[in-house]
C-alpha atoms as a PDB file:
ATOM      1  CA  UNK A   1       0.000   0.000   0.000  1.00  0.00           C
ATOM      2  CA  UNK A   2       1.365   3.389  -0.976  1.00  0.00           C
ATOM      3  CA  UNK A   3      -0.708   5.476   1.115  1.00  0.00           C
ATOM      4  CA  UNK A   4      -1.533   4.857   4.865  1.00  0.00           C
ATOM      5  CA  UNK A   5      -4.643   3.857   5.795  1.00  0.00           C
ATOM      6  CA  UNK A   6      -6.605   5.976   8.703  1.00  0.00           C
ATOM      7  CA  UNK A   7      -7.619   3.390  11.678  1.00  0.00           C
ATOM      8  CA  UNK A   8     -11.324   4.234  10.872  1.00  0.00           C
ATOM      9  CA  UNK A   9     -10.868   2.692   7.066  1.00  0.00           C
ATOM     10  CA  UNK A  10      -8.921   0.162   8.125  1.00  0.00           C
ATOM     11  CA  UNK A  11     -10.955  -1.230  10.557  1.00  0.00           C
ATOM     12  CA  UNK A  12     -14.301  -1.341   7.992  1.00  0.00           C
ATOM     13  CA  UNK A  13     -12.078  -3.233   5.894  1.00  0.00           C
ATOM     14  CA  UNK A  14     -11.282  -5.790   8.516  1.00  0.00           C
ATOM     15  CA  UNK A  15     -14.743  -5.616   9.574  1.00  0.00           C
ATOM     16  CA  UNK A  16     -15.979  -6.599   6.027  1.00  0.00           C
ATOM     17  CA  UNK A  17     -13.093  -9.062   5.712  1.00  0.00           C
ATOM     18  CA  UNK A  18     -14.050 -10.905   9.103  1.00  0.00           C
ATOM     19  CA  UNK A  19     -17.781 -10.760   7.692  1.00  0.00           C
ATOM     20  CA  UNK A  20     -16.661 -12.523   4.376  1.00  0.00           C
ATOM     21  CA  UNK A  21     -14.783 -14.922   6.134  1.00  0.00           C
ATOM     22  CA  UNK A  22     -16.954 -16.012   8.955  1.00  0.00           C
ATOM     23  CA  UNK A  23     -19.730 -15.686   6.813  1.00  0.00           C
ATOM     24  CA  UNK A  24     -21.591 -13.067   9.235  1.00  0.00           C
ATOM     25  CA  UNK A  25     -23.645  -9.889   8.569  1.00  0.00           C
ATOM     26  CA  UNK A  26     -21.368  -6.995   8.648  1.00  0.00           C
ATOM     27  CA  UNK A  27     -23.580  -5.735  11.264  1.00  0.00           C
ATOM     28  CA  UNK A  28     -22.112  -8.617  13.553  1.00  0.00           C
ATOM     29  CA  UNK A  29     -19.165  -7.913  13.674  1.00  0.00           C
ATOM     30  CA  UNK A  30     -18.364  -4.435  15.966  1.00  0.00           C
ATOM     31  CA  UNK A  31     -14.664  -3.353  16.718  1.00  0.00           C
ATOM     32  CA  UNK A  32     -14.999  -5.342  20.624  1.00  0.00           C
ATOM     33  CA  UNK A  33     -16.311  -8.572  18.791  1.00  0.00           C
ATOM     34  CA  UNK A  34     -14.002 -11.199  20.100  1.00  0.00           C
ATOM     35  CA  UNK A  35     -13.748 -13.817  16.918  1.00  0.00           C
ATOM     36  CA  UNK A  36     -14.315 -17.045  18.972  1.00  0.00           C
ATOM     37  CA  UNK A  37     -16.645 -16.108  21.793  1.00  0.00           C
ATOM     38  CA  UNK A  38     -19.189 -13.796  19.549  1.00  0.00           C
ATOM     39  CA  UNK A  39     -18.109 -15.056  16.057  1.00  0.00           C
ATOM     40  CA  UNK A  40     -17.773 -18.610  16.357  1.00  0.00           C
ATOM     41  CA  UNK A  41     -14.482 -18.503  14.434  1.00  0.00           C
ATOM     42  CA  UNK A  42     -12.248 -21.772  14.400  1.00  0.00           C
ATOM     43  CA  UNK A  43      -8.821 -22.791  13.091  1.00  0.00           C
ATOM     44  CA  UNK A  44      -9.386 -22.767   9.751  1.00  0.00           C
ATOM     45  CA  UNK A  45     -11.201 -20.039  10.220  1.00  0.00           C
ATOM     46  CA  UNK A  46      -8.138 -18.433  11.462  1.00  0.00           C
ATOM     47  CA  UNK A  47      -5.817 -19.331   8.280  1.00  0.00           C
ATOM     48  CA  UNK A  48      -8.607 -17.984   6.013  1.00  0.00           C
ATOM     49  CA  UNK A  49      -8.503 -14.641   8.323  1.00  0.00           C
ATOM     50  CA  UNK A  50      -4.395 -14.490   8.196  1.00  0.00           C
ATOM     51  CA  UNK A  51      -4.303 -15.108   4.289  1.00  0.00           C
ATOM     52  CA  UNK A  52      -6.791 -12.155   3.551  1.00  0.00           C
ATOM     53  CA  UNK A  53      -5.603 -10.080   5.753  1.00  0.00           C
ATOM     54  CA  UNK A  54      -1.865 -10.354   4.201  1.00  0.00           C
ATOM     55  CA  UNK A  55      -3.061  -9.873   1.035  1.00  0.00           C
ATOM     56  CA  UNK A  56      -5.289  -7.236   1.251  1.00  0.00           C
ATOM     57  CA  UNK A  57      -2.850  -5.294   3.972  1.00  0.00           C
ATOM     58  CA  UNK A  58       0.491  -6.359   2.554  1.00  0.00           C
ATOM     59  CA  UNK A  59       1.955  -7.853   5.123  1.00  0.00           C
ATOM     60  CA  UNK A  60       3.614 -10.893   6.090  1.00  0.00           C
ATOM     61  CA  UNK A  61       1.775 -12.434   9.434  1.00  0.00           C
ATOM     62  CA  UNK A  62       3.483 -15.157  10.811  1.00  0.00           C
ATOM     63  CA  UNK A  63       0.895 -18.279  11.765  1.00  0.00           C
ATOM     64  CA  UNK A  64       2.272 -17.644  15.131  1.00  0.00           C
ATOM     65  CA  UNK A  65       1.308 -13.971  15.464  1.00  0.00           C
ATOM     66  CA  UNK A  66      -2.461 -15.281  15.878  1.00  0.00           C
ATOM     67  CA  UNK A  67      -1.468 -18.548  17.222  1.00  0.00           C
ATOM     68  CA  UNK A  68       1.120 -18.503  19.973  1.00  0.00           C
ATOM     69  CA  UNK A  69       0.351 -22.621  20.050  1.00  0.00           C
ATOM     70  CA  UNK A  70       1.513 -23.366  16.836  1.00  0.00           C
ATOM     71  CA  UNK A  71       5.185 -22.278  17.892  1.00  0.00           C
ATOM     72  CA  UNK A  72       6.681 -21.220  20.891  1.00  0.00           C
ATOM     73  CA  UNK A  73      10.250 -20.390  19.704  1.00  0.00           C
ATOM     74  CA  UNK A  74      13.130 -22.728  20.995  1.00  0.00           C
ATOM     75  CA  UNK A  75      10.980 -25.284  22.129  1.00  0.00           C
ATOM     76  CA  UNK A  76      10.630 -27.316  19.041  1.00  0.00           C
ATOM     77  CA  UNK A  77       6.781 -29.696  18.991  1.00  0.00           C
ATOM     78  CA  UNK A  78       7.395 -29.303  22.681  1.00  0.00           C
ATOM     79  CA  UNK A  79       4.318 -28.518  24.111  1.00  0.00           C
ATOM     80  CA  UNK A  80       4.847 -25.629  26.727  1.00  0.00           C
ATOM     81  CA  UNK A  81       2.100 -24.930  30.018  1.00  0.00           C
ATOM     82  CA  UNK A  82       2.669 -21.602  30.133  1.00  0.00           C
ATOM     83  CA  UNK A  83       3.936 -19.001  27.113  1.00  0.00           C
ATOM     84  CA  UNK A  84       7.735 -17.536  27.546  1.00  0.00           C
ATOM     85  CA  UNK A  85       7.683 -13.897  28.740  1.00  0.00           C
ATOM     86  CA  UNK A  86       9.200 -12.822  24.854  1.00  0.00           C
ATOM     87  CA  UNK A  87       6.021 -14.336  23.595  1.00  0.00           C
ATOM     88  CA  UNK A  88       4.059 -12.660  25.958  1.00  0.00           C
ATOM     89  CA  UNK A  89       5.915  -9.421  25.534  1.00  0.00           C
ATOM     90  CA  UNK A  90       5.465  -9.448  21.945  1.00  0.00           C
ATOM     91  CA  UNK A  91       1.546 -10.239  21.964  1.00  0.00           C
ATOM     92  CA  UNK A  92       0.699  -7.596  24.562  1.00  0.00           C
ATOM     93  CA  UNK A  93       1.286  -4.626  22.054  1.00  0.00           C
ATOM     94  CA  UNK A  94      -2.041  -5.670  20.292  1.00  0.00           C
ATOM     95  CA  UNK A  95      -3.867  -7.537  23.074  1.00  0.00           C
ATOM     96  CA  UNK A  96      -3.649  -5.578  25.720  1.00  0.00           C
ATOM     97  CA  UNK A  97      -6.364  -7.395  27.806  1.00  0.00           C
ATOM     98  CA  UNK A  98      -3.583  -9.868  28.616  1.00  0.00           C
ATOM     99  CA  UNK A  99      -2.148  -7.254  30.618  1.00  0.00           C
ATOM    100  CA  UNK A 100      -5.002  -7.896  32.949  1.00  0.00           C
ATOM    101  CA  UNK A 101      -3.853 -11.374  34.046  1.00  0.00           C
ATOM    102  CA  UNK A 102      -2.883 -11.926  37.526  1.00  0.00           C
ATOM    103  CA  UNK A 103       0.263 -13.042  36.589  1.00  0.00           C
ATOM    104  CA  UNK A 104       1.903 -12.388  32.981  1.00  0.00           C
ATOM    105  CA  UNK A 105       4.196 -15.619  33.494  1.00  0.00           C
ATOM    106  CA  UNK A 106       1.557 -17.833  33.780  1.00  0.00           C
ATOM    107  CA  UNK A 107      -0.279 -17.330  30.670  1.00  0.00           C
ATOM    108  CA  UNK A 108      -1.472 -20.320  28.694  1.00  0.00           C
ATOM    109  CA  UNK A 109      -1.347 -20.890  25.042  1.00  0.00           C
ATOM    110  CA  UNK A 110      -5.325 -21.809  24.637  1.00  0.00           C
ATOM    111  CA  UNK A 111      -5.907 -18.237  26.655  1.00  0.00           C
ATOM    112  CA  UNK A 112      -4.524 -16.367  23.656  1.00  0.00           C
ATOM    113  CA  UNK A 113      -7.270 -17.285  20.497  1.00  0.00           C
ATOM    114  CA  UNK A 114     -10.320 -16.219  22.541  1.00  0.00           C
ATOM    115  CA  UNK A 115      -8.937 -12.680  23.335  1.00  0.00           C
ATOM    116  CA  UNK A 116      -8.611 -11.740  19.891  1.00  0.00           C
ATOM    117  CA  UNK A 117     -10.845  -8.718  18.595  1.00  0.00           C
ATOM    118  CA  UNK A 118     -11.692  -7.361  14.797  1.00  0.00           C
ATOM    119  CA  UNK A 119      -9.817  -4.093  16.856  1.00  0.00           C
ATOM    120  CA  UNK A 120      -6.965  -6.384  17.785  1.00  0.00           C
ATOM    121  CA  UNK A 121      -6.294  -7.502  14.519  1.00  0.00           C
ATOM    122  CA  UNK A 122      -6.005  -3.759  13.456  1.00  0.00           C
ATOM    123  CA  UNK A 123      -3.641  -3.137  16.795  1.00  0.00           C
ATOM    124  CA  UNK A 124      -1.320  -6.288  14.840  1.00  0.00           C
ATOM    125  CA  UNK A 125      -1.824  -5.560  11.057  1.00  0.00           C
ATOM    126  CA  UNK A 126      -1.113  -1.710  12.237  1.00  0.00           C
ATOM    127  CA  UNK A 127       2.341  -3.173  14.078  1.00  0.00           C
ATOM    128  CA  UNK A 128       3.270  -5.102  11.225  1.00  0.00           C
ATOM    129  CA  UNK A 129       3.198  -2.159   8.817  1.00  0.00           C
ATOM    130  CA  UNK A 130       4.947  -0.002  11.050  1.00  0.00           C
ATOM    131  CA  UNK A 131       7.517  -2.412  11.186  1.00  0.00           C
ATOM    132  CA  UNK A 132       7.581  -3.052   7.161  1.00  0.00           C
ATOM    133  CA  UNK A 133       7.699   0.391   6.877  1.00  0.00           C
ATOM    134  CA  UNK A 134      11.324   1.108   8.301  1.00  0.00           C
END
């Protein structure tokens, strides 16, 4: 994209794009609709999500971005209780609500997928261009 898009836009496109994908009414899906809990989204649902959203945004989203489970770096197919605090740290810039766990070291992988928004994905897709940008 040459030009910026304002957070407004972008977020009626992700709106429309969730819509499309989950096959809901755009008036379904608000800004605070959580995919899983109000959406019913699943995994699949998930890869459909990340593939649109790359191409229409031009970005590169990393399966993991939306899905701390699928890797936790440096442990291999290990499968980890609790997410390492760099995993953590990097998700909290666009879910903020896990800021509001008790404790930050004890957050599990399956806790992740239900906290993500249509506003969250615009909090990551904004990150990633920021970061394609310099």
């Amino acid at each position: 994209m040459n030009e910026p898009l304002k957070r407004d836009q972008s977020l009626e496109i992700i709106r429309t794009i969730v819509a499309e994908c989950l096959a809901r009414d755009i008036s379904e899906v608000l800004p605070e609709s959580r995919l899983i809990g109000d959406l019913a989204a699943d995994s699949l649902d998930f890869v459909d999500l990340i593939f649109t959203l790359e191409k229409r945004f031009g970005v590169q989203l990393r399966q993991n971005d939306l899905n701390p489970m699928s890797r936790v770096p440096g442990q291999g197919s290990v499968i980890v209780e609790f997410l390492p605090a760099e995993v953590v740290s990097r998700l909290l810039p666009w879910l903020p609500e896990l800021a509001l766990a008790s404790d930050l070291s004890r957050i599990r992988p399956g806790q992740v997928l239900p906290l993500v928004t249509v506003e969250s994905l615009w909090c990551l897709l904004e990150q990633k261009m920021k970061t394609a940008s310099t």
